[in-house]
Protein backbone atom coordinates (compact mmCIF):
# COMPACT_ATOMS: atom_id res chain seq x y z
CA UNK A 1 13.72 18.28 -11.30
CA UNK A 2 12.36 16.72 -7.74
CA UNK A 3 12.96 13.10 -7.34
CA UNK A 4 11.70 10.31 -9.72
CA UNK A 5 10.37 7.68 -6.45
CA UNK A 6 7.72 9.21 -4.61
CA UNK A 7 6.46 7.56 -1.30
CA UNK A 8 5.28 4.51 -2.95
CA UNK A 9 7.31 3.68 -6.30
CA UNK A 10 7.57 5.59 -9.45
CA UNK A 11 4.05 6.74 -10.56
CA UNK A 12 2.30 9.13 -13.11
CA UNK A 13 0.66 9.90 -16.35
CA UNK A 14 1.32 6.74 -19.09
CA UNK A 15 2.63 8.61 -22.72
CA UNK A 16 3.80 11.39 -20.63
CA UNK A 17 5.39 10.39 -16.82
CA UNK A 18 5.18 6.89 -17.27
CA UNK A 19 6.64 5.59 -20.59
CA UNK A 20 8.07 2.46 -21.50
CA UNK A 21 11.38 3.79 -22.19
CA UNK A 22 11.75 5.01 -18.66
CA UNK A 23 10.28 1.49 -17.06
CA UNK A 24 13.33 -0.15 -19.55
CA UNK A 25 15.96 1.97 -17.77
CA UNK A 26 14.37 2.04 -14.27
CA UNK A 27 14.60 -1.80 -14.31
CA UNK A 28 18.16 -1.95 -16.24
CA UNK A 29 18.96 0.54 -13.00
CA UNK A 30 17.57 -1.82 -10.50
CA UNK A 31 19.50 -4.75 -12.14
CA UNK A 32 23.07 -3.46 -12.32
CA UNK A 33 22.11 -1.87 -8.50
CA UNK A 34 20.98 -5.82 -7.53
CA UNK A 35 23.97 -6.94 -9.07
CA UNK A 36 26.50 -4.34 -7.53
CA UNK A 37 25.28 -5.09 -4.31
CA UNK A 38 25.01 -8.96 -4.24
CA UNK A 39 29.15 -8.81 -5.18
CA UNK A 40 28.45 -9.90 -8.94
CA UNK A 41 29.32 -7.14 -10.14
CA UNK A 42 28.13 -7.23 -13.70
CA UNK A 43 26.28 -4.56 -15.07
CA UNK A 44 28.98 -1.92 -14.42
CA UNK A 45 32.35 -4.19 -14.10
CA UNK A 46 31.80 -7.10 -15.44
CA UNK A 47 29.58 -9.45 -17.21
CA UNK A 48 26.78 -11.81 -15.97
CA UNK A 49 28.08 -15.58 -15.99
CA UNK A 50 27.12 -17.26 -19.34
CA UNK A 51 24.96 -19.60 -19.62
CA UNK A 52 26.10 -23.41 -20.30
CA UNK A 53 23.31 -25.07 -21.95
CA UNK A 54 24.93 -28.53 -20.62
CA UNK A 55 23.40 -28.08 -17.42
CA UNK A 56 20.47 -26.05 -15.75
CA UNK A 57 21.78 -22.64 -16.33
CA UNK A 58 25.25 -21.36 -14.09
CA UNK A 59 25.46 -21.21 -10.64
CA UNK A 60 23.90 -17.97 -10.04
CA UNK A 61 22.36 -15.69 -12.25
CA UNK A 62 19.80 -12.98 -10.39
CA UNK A 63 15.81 -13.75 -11.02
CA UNK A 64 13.17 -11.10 -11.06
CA UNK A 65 9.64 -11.69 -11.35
CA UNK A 66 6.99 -8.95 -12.46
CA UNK A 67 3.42 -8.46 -11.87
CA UNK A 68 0.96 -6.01 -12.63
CA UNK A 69 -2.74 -5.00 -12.06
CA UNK A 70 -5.63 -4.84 -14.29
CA UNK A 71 -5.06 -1.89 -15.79
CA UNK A 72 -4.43 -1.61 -19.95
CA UNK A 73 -1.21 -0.46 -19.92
CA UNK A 74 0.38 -3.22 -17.32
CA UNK A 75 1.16 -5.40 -20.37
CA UNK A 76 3.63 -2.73 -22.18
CA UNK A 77 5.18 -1.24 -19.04
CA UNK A 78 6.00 -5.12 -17.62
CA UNK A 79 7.16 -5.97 -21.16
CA UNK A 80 9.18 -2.79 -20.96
CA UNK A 81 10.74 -3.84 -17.70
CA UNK A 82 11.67 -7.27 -18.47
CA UNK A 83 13.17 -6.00 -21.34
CA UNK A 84 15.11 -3.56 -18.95
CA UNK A 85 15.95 -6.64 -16.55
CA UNK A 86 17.57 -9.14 -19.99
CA UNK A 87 19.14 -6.25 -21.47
CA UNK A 88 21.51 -6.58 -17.65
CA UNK A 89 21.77 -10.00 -17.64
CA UNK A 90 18.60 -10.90 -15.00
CA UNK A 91 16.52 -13.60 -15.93
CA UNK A 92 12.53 -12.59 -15.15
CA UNK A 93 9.14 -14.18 -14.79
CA UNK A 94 6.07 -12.14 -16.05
CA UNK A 95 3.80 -13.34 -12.97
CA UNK A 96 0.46 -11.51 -14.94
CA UNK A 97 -2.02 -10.23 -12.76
CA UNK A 98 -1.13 -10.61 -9.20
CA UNK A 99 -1.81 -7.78 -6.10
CA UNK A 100 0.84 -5.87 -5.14
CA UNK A 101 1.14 -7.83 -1.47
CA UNK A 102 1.16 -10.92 -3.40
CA UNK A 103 4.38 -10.09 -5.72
CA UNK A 104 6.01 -8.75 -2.39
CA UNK A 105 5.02 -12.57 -1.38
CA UNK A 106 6.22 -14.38 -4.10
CA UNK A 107 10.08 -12.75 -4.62
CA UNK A 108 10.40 -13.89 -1.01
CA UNK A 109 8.90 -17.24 -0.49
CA UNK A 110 10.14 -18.46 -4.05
CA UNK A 111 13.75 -17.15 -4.03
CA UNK A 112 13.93 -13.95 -6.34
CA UNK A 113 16.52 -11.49 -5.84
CA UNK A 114 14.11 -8.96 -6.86
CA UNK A 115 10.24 -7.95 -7.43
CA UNK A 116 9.29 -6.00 -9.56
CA UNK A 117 5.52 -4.33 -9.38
CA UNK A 118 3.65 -2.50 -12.37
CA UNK A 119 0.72 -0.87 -10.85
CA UNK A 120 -0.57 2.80 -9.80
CA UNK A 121 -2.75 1.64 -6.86
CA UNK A 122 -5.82 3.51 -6.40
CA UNK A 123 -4.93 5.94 -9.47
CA UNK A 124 -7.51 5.65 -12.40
CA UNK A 125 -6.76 3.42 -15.25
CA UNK A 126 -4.61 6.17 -17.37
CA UNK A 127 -1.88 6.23 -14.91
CA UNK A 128 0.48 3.44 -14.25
CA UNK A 129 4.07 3.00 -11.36
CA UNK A 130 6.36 1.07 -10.91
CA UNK A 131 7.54 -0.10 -7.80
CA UNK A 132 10.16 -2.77 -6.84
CA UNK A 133 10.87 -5.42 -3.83
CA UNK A 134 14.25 -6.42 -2.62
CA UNK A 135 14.46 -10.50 -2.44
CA UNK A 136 13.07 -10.18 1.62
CA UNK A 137 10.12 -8.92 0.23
CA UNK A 138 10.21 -5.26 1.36
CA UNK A 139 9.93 -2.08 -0.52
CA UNK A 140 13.40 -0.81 -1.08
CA UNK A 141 14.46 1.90 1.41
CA UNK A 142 14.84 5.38 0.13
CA UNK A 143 18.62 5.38 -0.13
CA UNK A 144 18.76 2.42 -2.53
CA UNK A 145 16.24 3.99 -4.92
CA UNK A 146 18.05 7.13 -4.78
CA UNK A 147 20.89 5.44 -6.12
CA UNK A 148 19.03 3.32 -8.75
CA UNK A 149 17.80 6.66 -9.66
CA UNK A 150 21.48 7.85 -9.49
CA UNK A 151 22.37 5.24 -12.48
CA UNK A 152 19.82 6.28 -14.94
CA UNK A 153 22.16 8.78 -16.52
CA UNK A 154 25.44 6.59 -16.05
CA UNK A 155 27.10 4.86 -18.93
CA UNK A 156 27.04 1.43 -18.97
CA UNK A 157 27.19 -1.56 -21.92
CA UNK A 158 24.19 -4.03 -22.11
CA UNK A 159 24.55 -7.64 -22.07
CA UNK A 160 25.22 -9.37 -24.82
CA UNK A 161 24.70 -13.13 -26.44
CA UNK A 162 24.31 -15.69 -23.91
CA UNK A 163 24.73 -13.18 -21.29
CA UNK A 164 21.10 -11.66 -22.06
CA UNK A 165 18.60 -12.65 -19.55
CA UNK A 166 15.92 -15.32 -20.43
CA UNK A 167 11.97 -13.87 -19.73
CA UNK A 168 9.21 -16.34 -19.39
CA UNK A 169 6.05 -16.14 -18.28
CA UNK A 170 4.30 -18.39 -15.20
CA UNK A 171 0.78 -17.65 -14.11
CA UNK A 172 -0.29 -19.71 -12.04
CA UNK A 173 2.28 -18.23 -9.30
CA UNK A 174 -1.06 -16.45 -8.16
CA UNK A 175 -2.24 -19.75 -6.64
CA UNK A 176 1.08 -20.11 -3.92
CA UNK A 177 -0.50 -16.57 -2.88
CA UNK A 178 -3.90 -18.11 -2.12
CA UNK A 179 -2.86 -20.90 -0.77
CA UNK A 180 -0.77 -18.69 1.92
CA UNK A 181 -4.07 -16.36 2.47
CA UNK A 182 -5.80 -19.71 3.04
CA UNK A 183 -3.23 -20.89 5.51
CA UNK A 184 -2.88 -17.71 7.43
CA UNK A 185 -6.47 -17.56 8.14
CA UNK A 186 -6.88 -18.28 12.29
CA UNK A 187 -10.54 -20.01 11.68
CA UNK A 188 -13.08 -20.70 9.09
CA UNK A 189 -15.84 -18.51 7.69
CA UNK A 190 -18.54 -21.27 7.26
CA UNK A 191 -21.65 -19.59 6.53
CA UNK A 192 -20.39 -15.91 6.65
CA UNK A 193 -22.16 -14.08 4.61
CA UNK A 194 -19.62 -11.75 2.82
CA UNK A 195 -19.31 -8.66 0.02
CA UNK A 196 -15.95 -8.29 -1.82
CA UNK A 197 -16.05 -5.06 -4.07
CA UNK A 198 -12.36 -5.72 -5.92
CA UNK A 199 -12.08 -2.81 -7.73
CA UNK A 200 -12.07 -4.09 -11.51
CA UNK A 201 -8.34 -4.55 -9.96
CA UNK A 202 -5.78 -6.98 -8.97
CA UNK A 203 -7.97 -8.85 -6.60
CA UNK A 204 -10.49 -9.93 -8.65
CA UNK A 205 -9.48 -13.35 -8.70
CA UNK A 206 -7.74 -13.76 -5.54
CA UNK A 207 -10.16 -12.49 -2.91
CA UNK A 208 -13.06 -14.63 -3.58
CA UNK A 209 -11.37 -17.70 -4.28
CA UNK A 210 -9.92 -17.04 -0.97
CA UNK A 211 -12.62 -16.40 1.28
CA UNK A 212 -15.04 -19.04 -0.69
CA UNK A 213 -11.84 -21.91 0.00
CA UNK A 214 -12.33 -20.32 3.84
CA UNK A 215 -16.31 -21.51 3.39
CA UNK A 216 -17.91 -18.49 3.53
CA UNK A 217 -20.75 -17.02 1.43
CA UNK A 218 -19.02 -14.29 -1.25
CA UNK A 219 -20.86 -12.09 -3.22
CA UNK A 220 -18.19 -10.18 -5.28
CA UNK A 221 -18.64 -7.08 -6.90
CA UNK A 222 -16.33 -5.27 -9.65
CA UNK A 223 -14.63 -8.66 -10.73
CA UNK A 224 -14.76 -7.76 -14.68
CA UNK A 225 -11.53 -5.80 -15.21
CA UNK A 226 -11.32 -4.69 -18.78
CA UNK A 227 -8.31 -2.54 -18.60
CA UNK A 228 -9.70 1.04 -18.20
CA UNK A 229 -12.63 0.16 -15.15
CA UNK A 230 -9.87 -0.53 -12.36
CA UNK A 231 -11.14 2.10 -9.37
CA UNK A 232 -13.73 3.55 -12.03
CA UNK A 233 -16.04 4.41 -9.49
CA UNK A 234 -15.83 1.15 -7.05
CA UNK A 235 -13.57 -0.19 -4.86
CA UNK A 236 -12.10 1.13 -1.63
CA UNK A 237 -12.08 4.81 -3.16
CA UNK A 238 -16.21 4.43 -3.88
CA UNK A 239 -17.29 2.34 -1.54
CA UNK A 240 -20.82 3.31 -1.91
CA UNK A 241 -22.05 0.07 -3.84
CA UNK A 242 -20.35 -1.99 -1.73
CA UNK A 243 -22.39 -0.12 1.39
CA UNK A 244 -25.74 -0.97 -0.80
CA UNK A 245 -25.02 -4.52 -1.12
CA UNK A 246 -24.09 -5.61 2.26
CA UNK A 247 -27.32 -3.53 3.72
CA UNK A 248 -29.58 -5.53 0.36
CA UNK A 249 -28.22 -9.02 0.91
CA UNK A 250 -28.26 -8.85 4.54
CA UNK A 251 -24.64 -10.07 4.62
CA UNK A 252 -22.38 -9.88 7.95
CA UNK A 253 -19.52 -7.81 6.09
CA UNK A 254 -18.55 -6.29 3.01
CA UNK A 255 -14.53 -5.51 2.16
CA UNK A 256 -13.17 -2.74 -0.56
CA UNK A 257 -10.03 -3.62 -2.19
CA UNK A 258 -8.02 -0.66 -3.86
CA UNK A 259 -6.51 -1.65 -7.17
CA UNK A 260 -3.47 -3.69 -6.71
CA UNK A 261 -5.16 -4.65 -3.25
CA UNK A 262 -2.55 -3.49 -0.69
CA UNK A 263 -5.15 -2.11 1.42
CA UNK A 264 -9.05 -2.38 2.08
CA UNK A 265 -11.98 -1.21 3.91
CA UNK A 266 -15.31 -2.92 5.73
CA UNK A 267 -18.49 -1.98 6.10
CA UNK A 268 -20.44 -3.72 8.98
CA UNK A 269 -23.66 -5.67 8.81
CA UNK A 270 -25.79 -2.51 8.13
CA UNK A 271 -23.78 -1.10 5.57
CA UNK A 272 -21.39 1.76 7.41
CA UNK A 273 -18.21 2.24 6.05
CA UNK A 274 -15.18 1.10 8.74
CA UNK A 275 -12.20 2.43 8.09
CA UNK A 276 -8.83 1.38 8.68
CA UNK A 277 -8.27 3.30 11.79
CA UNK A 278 -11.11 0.96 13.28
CA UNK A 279 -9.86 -2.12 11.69
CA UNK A 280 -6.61 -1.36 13.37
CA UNK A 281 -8.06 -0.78 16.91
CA UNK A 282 -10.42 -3.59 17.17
CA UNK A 283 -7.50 -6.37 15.72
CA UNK A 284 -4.98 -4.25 18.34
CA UNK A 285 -7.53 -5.65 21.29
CA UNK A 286 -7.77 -9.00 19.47
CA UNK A 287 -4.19 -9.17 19.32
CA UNK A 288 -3.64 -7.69 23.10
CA UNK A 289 -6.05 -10.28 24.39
CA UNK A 290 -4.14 -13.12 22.86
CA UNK A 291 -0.80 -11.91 24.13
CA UNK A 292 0.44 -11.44 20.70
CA UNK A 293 1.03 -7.44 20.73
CA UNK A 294 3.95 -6.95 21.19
CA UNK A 295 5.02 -4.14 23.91
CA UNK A 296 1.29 -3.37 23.70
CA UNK A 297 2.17 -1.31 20.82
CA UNK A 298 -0.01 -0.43 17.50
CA UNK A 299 1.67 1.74 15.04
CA UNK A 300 0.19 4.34 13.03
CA UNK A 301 0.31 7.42 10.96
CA UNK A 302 0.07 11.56 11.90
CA UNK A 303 -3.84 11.21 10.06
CA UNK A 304 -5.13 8.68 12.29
CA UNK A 305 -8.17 10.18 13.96
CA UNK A 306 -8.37 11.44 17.23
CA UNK A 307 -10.36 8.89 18.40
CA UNK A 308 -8.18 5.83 17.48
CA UNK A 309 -5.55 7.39 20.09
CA UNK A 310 -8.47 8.09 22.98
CA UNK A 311 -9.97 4.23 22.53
CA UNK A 312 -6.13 2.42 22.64
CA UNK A 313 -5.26 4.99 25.73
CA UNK A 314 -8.16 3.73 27.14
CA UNK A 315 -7.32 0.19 26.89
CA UNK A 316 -3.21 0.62 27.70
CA UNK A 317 -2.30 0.17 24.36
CA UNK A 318 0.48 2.75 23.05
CA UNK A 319 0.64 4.39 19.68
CA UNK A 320 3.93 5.15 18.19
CA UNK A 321 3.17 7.73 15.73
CA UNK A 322 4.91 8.27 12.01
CA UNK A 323 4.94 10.18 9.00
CA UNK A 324 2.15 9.29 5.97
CA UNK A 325 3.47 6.71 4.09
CA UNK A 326 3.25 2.39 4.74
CA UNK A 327 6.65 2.72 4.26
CA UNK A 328 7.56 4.61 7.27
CA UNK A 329 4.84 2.57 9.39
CA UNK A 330 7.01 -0.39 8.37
CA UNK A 331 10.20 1.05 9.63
CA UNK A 332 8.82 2.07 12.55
CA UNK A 333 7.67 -1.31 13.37
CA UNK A 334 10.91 -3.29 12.29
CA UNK A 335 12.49 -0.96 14.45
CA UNK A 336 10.48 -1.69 17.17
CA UNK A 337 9.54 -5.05 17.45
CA UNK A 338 5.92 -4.02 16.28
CA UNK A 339 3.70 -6.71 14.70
CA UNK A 340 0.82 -4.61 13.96
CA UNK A 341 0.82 -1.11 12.21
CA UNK A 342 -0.89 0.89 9.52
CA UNK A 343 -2.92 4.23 7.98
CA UNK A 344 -6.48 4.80 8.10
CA UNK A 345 -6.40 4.64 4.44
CA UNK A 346 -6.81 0.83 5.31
CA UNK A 347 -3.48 0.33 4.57
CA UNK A 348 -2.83 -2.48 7.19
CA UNK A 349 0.60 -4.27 8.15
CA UNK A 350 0.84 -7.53 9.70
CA UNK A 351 4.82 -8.25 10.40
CA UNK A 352 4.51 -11.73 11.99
CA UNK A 353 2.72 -12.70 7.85
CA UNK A 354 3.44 -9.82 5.63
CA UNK A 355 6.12 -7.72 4.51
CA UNK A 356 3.50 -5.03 2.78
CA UNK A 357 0.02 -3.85 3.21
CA UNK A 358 -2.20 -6.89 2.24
CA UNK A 359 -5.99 -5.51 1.76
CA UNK A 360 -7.27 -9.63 1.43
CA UNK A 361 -5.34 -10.73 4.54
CA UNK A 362 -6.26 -7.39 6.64
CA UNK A 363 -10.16 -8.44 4.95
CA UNK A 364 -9.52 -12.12 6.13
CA UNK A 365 -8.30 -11.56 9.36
CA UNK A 366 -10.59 -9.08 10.39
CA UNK A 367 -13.77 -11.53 9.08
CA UNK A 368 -12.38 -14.23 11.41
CA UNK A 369 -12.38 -12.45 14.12
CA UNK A 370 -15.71 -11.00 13.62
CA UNK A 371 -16.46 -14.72 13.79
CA UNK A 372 -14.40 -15.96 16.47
CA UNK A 373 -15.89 -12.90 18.98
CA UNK A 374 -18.99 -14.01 18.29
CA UNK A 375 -20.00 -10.10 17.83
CA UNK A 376 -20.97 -8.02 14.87
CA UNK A 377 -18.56 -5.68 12.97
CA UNK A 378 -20.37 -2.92 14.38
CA UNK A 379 -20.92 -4.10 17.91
CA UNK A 380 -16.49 -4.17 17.42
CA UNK A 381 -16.06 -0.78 16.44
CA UNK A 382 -18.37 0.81 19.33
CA UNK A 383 -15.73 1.60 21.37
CA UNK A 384 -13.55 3.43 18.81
CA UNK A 385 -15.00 6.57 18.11
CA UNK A 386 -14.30 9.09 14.69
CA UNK A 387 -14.29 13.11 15.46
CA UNK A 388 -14.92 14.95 12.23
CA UNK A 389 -12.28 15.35 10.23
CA UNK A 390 -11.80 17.99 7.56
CA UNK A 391 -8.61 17.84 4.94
CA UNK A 392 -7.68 21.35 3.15
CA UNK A 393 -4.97 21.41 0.83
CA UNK A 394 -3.84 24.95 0.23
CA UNK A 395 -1.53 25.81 -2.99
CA UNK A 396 0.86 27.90 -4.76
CA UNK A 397 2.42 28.47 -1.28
CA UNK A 398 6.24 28.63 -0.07
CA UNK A 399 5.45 25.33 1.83
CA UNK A 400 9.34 25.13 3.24
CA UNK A 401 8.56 28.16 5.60
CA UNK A 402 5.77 26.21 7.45
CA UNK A 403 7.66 25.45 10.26
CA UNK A 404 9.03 28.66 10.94
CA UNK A 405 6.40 31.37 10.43
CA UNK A 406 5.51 32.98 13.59
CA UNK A 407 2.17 33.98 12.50
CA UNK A 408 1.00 30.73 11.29
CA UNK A 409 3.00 28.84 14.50
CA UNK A 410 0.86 31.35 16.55
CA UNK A 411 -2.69 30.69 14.78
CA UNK A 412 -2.14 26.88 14.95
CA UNK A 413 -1.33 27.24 18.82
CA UNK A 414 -4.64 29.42 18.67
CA UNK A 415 -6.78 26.42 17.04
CA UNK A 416 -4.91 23.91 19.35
CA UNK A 417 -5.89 25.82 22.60
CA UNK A 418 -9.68 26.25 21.17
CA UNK A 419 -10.19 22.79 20.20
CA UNK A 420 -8.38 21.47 23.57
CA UNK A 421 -8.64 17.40 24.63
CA UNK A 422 -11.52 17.33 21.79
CA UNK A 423 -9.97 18.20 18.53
CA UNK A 424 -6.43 17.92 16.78
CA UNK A 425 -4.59 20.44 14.08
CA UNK A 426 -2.26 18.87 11.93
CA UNK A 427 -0.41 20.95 9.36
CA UNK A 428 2.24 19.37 7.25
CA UNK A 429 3.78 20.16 3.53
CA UNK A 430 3.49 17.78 0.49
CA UNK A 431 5.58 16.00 -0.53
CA UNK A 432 5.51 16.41 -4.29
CA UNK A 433 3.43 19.50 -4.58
CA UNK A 434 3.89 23.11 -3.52
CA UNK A 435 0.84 22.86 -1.07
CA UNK A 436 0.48 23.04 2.47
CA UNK A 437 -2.26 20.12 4.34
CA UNK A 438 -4.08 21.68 6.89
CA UNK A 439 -6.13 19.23 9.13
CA UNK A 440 -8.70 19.66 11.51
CA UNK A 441 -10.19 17.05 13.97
CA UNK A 442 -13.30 18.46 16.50
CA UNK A 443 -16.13 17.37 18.00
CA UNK A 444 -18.29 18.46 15.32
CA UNK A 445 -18.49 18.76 11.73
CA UNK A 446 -18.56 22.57 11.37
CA UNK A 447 -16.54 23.26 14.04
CA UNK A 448 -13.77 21.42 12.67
CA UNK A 449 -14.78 23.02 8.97
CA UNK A 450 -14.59 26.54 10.46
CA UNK A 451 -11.05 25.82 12.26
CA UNK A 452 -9.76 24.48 9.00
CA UNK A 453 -10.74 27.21 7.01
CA UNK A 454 -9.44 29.95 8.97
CA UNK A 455 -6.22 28.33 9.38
CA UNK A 456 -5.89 27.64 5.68
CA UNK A 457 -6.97 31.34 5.40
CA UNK A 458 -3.90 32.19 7.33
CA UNK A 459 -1.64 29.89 5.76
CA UNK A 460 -3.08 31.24 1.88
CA UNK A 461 -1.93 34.88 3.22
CA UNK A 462 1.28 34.25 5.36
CA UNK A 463 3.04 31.64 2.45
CA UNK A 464 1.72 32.52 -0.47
CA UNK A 465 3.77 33.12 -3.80
């Protein structure tokens, strides 16, 4: 059995991968983990403090709060993990629909010692995850799951009586989350003319209210989640409608949320999709400008295109460069110093505001300064140019003997040498499948198509089982 976290929670099928049996003992995990390393101790040792109904509760029991996206399961698999959290002694606050940056937001800024997230992101509605947030807001590293995975099979005795943690519910947490989008915003958007496709998903509240508070103009799309539409062709995964719209109504930008809106995508003024490689370069040189990059330094993934590096070169900005995965761009930049970082996904990480990928305040920032340069979206991403990129996954190979086959070491130096200062090769295993991605940047589209094929060709015949 490979490991139950992935790169971005726990996250599958729901009736099959996802049940509420295993959310119960993922969160009962996470509790008696929390509570093991604060120095309580209960949950494997001892018991939580009771609870003395003469005052306000004892002087420290551990708090959780849970949200969830739109989709129809969120409601069982929450209920399922705060019945996880009581049955350990933690005291939880179903938060309802709130985006996945926005949980991250509220564990830190209202004192919970842990968050708790029940969403599958850009997965259709069948699937749900769950994902969880120490109480500094952060995803937890991999060690710490590993060992809240660890405790799933350990024996251990639920709480019981007074001990049992106390759920309630409290939605209108969502509003401290627009009031901070609202106050991070560096200028107004009077009169902006903007699109917000939110994905039948988590944002569907949040981002207009947001951007309407900021004064622009919002026309939202996909704002009618009924459980099983989250992603269902909109959103930052089908961003074609949203391209339509912004082109029809003549607005100045459009955004695409994902589903629990940790990441998003623009399309400029005549309705071509930007991606988050460009929103990254041009708020880089916004940020450069200001003096407020630190060590001239944007951080970014191995599948940012070629052209991202070749515009920041040209402007003296460096790249530090990290596996796929927020995750890693986050560590990365906390190890660095590093205020800006993210994927091309349109995953986007602000360090100086966030502590996660926030698709409405990457959408908000970039709007304002569309606004405050006085230029259009497009006449901002000039500079940074995309070379056609082509994606191959190849299966059913032995994908832990990439590295060390000669004849697929030699091909890829081959490609390399052929493509030269105009084109990039980037092979790399999965991480949860037994596939090998082969990736191909060049300066056109079949040039690229033919380099990836022959090199997934090679790696078909050289690893396959």
């Amino acid at each position: 059995m490979g490991r139950l976290f992935g790169t971005d929670g726990v996250r599958g099928l729901v009736g099959r991968d996802i049940t509420a049996e295993l959310a119960l003992r993922l969160s009962a995990a996470a509790a008696r983990e929390l509570a093991c390393a604060s120095g309580l101790g209960y949950g494997s040792t001892a018991a939580p403090p009771v609870r003395d109904h003469r005052v306000d509760g004892p002087a420290r029991r551990l708090r959780a709060i849970i949200g969830v996206d739109s989709r129809v399961s969120g409601d069982m698999i929450a209920a399922a993990c705060a019945a996880g959290l009581a049955s350990a002694g933690v005291d939880a606050v179903l938060a309802g629909v709130l985006p996945t940056p926005g949980l991250a937001f509220l564990t830190r800024s209202m004192g919970f010692d842990l968050g708790v997230m029940v969403s599958a992101s850009h997965n259709p509605y069948q699937d749900n995850g769950v994902k969880f947030f120490s109480a500094s807001g952060y995803k937890l590293p991999d060690a710490v799951e590993d060992v809240i995975e660890g405790r799933l099979a350990e024996e251990w005795a639920p709480a019981v009586g007074d001990v049992v943690g106390v759920t309630r519910t409290d939605f209108s947490a969502a509003e401290r989350y627009v009031d901070y989008l609202v106050g991070a915003a560096p200028t107004r958007l009077d009169g902006m003319r903007v699109v917000l496709d939110c994905a039948n998903g988590a944002a569907h509240r949040v981002a207009p209210e947001v951007f309407r508070r900021l004064g622009a103009e919002v026309t939202a799309l996909a704002v009618q989640p009924n459980g099983t539409n989250i992603n269902a062709g909109v959103g930052s995964t089908h961003p074609e409608r949203l391209r339509r719209a912004v082109a029809g109504l003549e607005a100045h930008i459009g955004f695409a949320f994902d589903g629990d809106a940790d990441r998003c995508l623009a399309v400029d003024s005549g309705g071509e999709l930007v991606d988050g490689d460009k929103i990254m370069g041009i708020l880089a040189l916004a940020l450069r400008r200001r003096g407020e990059l630190a060590a001239d330094t944007l951080v970014v993934t191995v599948m940012s295109n070629l052209g991202l590096f070749q515009a920041m070169a040209a402007e003296g900005i460096a790249l530090r460069v990290t596996g796929v995965g927020d995750r890693y761009v986050l560590e990365e930049m906390l190890r660095g110093g590093y205020v800006l970082g993210g994927e091309q996904s349109g995953h986007i990480i602000f360090a100086r505001q966030a502590t996660t990928g926030d698709g409405t305040l990457t959408a908000v920032q970039l709007a304002c300064e569309v606004r405050a340069s006085g230029a259009s979206l497009g006449e901002l991403t000039a500079p940074i140019r995309s070379y056609p990129q082509v994606l191959v996954n190849v299966s059913e190979v032995d994908k832990d003997r990439l590295d060390s086959d000669p004849v697929v070491l030699a091909a890829v130096a081959q490609a390399e040498a052929e493509l030269g200062a105009s084109g990039r090769v980037l092979l790399r295993a999965s991480g949860t499948e037994p596939l090998v991605r082969v990736m191909v940047e060049a300066a056109t589209d079949e040039q690229a198509q033919a380099v990836a094929d022959r090199l997934a060709a090679q790696v078909a015949r050289q690893l396959g089982v």
